[in-house]
C-alpha atoms as a PDB file:
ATOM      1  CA  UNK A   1      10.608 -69.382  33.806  1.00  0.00           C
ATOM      2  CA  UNK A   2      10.555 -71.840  35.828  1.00  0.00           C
ATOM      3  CA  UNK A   3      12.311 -71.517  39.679  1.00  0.00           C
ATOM      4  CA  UNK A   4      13.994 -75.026  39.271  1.00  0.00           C
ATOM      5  CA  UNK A   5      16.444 -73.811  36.620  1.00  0.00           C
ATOM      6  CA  UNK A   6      17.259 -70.913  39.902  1.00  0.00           C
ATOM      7  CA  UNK A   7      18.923 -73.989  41.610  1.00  0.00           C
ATOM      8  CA  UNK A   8      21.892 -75.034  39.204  1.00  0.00           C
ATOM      9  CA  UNK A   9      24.710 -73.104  40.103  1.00  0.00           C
ATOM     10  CA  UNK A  10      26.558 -70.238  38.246  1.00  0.00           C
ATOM     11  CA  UNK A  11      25.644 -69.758  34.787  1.00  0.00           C
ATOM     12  CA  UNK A  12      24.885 -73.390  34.041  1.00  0.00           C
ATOM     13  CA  UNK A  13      21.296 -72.806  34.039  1.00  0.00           C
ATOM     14  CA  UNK A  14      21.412 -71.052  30.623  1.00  0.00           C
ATOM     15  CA  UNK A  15      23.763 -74.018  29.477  1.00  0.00           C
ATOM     16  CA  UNK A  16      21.384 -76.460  30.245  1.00  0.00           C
ATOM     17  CA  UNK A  17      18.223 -75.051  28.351  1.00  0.00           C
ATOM     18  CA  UNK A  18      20.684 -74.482  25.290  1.00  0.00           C
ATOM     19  CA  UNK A  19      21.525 -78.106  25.930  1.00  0.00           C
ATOM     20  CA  UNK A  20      18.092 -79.622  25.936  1.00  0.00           C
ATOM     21  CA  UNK A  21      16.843 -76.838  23.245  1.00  0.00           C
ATOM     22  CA  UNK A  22      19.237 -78.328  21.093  1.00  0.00           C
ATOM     23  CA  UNK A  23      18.615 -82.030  21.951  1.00  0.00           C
ATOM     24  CA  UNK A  24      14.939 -81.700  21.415  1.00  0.00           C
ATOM     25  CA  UNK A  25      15.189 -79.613  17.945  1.00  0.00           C
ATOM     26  CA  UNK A  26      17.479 -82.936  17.208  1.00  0.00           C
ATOM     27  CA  UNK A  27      14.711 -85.294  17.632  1.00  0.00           C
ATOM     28  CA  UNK A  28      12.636 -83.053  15.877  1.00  0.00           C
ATOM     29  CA  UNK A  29      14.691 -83.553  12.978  1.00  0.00           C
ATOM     30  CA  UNK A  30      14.221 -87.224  13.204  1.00  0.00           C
ATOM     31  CA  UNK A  31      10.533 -87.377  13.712  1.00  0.00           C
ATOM     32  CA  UNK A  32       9.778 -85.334  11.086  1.00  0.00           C
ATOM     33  CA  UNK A  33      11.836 -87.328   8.482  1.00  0.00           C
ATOM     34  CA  UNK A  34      11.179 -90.439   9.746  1.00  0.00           C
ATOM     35  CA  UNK A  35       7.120 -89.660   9.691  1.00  0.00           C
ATOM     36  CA  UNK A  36       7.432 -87.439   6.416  1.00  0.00           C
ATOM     37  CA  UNK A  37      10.584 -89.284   4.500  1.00  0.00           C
ATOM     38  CA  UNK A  38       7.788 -91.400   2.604  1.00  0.00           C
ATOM     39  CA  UNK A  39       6.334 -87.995   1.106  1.00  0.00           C
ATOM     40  CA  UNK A  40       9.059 -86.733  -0.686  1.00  0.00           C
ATOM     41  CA  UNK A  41      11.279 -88.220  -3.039  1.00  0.00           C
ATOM     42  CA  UNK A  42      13.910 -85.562  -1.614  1.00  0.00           C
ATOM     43  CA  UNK A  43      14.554 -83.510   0.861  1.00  0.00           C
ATOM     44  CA  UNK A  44      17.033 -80.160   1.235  1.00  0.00           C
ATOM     45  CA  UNK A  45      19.709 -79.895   3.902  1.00  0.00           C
ATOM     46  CA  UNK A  46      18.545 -75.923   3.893  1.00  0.00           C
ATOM     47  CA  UNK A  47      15.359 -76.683   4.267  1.00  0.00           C
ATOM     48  CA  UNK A  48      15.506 -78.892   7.206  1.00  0.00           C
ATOM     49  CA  UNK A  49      18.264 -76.738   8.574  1.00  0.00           C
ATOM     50  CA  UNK A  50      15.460 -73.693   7.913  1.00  0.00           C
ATOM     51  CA  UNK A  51      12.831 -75.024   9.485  1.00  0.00           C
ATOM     52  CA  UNK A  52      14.373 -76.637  12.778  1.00  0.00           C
ATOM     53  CA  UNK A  53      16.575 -73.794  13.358  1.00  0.00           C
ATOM     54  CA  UNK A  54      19.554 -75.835  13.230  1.00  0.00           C
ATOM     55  CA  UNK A  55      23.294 -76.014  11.528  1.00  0.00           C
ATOM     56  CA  UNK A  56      23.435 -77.445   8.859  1.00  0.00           C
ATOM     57  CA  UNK A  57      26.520 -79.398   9.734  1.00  0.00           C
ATOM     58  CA  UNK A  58      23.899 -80.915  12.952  1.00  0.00           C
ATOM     59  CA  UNK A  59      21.029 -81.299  10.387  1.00  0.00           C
ATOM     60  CA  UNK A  60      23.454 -83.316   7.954  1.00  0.00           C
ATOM     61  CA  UNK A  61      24.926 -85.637  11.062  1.00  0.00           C
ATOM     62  CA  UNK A  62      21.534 -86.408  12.278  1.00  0.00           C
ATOM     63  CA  UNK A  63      20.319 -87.703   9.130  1.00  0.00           C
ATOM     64  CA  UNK A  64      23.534 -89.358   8.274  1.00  0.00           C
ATOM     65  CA  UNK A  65      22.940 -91.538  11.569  1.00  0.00           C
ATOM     66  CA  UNK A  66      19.613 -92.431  10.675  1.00  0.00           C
ATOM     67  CA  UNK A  67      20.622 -93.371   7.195  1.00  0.00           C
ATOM     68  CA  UNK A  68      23.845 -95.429   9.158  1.00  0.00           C
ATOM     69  CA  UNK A  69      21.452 -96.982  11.485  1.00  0.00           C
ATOM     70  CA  UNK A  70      18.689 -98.040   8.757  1.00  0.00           C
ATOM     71  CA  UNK A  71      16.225 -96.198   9.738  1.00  0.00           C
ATOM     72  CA  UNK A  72      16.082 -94.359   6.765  1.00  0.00           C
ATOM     73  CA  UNK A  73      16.462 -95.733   3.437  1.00  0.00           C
ATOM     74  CA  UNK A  74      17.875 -92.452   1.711  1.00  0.00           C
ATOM     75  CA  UNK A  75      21.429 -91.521   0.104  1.00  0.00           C
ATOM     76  CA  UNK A  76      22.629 -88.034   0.283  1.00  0.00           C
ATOM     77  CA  UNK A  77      23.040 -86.314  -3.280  1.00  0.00           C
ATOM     78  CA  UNK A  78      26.389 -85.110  -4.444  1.00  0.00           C
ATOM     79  CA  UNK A  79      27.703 -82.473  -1.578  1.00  0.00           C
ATOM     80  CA  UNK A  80      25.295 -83.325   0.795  1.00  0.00           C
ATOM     81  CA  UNK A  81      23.062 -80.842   0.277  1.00  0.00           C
ATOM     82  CA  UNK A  82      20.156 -83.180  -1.054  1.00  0.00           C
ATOM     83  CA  UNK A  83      18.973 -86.548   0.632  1.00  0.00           C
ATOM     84  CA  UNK A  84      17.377 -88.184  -1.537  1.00  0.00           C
ATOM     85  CA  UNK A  85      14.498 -91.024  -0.327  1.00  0.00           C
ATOM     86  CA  UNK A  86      14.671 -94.779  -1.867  1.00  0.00           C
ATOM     87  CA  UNK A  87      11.706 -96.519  -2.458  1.00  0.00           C
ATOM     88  CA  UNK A  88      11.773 -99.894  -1.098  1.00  0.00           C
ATOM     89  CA  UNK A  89       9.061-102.914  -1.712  1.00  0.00           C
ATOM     90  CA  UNK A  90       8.215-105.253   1.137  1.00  0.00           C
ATOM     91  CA  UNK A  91      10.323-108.529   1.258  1.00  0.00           C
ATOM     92  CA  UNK A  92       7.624-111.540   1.179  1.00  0.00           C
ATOM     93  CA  UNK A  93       8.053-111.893   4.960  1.00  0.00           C
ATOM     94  CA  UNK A  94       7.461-108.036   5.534  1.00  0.00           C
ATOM     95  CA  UNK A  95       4.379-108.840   3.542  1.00  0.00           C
ATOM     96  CA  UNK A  96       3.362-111.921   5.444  1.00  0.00           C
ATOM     97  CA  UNK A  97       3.799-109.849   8.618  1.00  0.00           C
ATOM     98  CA  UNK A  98       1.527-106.736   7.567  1.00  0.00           C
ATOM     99  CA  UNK A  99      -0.976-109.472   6.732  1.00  0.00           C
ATOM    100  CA  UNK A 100      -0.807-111.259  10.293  1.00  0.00           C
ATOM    101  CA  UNK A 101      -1.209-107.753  11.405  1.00  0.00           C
ATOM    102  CA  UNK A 102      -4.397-107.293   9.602  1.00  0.00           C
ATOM    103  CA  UNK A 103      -5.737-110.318  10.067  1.00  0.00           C
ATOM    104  CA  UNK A 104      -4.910-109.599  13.911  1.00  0.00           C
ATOM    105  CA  UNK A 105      -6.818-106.677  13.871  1.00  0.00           C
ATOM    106  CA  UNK A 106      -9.745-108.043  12.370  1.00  0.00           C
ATOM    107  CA  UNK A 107      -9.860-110.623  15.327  1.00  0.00           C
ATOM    108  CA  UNK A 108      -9.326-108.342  17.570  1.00  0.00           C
ATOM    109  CA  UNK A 109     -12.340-105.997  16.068  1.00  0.00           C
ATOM    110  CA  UNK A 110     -14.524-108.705  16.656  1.00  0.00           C
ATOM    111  CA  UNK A 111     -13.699-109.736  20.123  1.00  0.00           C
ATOM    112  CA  UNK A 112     -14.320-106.751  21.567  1.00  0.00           C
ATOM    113  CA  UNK A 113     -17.511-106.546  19.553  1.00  0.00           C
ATOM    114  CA  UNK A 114     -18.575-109.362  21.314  1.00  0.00           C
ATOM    115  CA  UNK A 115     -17.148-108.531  24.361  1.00  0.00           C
ATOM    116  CA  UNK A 116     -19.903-105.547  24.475  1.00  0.00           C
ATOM    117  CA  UNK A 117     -22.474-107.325  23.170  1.00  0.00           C
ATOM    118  CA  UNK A 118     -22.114-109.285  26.400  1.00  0.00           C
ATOM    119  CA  UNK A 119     -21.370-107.077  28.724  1.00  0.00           C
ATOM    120  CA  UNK A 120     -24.347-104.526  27.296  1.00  0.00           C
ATOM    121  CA  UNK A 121     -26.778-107.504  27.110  1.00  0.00           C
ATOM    122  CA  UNK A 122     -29.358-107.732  30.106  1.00  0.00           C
ATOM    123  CA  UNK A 123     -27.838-110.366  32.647  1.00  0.00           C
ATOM    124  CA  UNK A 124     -30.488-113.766  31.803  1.00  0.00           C
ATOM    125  CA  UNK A 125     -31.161-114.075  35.711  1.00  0.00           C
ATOM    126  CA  UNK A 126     -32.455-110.401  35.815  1.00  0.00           C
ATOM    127  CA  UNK A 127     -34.471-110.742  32.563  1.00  0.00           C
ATOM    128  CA  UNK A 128     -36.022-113.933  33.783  1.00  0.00           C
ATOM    129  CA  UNK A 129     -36.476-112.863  37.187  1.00  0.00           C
ATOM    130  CA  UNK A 130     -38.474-109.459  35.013  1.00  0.00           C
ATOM    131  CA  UNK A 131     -40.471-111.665  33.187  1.00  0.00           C
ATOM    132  CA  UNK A 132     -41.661-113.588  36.225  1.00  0.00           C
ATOM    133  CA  UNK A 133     -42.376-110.165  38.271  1.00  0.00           C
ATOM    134  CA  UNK A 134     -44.411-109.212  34.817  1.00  0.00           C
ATOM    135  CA  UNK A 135     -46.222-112.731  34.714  1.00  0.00           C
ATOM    136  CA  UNK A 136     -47.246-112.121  37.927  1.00  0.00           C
ATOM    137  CA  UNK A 137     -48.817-108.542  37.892  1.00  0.00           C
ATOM    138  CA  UNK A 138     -50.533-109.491  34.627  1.00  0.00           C
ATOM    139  CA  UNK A 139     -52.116-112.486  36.543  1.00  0.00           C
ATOM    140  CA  UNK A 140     -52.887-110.644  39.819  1.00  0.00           C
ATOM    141  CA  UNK A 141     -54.749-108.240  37.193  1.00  0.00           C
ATOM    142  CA  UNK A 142     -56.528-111.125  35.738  1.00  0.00           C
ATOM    143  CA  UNK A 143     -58.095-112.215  38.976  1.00  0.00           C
ATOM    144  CA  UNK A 144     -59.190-108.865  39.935  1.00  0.00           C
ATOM    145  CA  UNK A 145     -56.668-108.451  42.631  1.00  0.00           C
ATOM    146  CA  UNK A 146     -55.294-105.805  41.043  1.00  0.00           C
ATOM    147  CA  UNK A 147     -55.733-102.043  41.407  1.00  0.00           C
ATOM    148  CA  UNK A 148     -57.202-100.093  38.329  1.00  0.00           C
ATOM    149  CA  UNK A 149     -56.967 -96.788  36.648  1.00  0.00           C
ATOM    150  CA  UNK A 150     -60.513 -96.014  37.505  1.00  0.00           C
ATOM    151  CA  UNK A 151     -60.667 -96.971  41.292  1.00  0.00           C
ATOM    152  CA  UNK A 152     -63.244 -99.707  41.185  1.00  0.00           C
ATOM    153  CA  UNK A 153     -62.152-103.361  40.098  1.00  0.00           C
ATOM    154  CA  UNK A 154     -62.484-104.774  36.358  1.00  0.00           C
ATOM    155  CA  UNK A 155     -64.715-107.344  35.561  1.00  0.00           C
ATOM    156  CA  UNK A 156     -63.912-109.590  32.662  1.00  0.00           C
END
């Protein structure tokens, strides 16, 4: 428990978390048939009533606004007691929009591949100023000027 709920007066504190209890097994409701609707062909006012611990008469008004709303393409069957889910095909436009969408994330994809391959890539001033550093111990080894493994100084 936390002490904040300590600070509403009188018995509200109990009200409240029945409140937002409520309110949250509500949205429940919706996120699971909104992420799930496309899985069954049906679903059972029971069952959802079951499983989110709800009335049924909250269950049924929830999904009644999302059906209102359009965010659900469903009708309920007979009483109530069923909805059932409607399977609807893309308009052309929908379709034309889920292919900009690909075709966005495809460019996308390969700008940030790029993007990496040019920020991981060894900066061209330090790779030239490493070859010039290498050119030069490989000719102070030439002349002799270097020092060797073996003390003394080679002779080519």
């Amino acid at each position: 428990n936390l002490s904040v709920w300590q600070l509403l007066p009188g018995s509200q504190p109990d009200a409240c978390r029945d409140m937002l209890r409520e309110k949250v097994q509500r949205e429940a409701v919706r996120i699971y048939v909104l992420n799930f609707s496309s899985h069954y062909d049906s679903l059972s006012l029971d069952r959802l009533a079951t499983m989110f611990e709800l009335e049924r008469k909250v269950v049924h008004g929830v999904v009644s606004r999302m059906i209102v709303a359009g965010e659900l393409q469903a009708t309920w069957d007979g009483a109530g007691e069923v909805v059932r889910m409607h399977r609807a095909e893309p308009s052309p436009l929908q379709r034309l929009a889920l292919q900009l969408a690909d075709k966005t994330a495809g460019l996308v994809d390969t700008n940030e591949k790029q993007l990496d391959a040019k920020i991981n890539a060894p900066n061209r001033d330090d790779w030239q100023g490493q070859q010039r550093s290498n050119q030069g111990q490989r000719n102070r080894r030439a002349s002799g000027g270097g020092s060797s493994q073996g003390g003394g100084q080679r002779r080519w």
